[in-house]
Protein backbone atom coordinates (compact mmCIF):
# COMPACT_ATOMS: atom_id res chain seq x y z
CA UNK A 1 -23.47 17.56 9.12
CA UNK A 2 -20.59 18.48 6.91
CA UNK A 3 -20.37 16.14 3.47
CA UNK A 4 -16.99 14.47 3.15
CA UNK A 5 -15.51 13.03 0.13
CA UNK A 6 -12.58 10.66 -0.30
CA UNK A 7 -9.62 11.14 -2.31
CA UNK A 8 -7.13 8.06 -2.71
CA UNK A 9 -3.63 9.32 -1.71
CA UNK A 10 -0.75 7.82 -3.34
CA UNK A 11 1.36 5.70 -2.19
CA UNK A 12 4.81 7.46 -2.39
CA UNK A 13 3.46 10.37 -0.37
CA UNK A 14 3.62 7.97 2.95
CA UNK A 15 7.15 6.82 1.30
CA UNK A 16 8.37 10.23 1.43
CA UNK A 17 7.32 11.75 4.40
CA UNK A 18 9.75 11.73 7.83
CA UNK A 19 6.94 12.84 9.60
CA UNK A 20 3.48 14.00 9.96
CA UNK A 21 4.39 18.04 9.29
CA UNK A 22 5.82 16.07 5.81
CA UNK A 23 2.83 14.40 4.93
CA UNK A 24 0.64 16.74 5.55
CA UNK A 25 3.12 19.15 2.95
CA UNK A 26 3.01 16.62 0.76
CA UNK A 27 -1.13 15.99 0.85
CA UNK A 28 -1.71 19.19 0.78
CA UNK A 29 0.75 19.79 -2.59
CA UNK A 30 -0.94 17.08 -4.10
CA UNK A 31 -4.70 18.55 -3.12
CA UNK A 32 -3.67 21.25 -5.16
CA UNK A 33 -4.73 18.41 -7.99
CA UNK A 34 -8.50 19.10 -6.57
CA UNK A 35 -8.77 22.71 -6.56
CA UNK A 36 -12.50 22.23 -5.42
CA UNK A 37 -11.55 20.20 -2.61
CA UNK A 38 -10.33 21.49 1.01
CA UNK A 39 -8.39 19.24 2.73
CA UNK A 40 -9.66 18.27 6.01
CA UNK A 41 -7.51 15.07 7.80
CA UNK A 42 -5.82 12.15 6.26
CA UNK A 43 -7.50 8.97 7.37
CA UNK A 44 -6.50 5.34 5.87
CA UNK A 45 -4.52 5.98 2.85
CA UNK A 46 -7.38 8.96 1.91
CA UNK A 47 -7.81 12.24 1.89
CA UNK A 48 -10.76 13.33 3.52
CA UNK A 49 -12.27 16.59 2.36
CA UNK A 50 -14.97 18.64 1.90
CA UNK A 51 -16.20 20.33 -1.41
CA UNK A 52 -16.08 24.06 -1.68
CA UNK A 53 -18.91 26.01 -3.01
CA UNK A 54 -21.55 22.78 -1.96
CA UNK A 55 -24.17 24.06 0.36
CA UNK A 56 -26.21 21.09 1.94
């Protein structure tokens, strides 16, 4: 099983976006915030994501 971890997403990137090739631009340019996070799927306002360099 893969950890996950939850990162709140602002609100203005769901403003922004046209579309889902948008939002996932703009998630990913603000994951850049977590530079030990990879971005897996956005899932109710969060960014879900698993922690590099973690081994369970």
């Amino acid at each position: 099983m893969i950890d996950t971890y939850k990162v709140l997403l602002p609100k203005r990137i769901f403003e922004q976006a046209k579309n889902d090739k948008d939002l996932r631009g703009y998630i990913l340019n603000y994951m850049q915030r977590y530079p030990h996070y990879v971005f897996l799927y956005e899932e109710n306002g969060f960014a879900i994501c698993e922690r590099k360099g973690v081994k369970s």
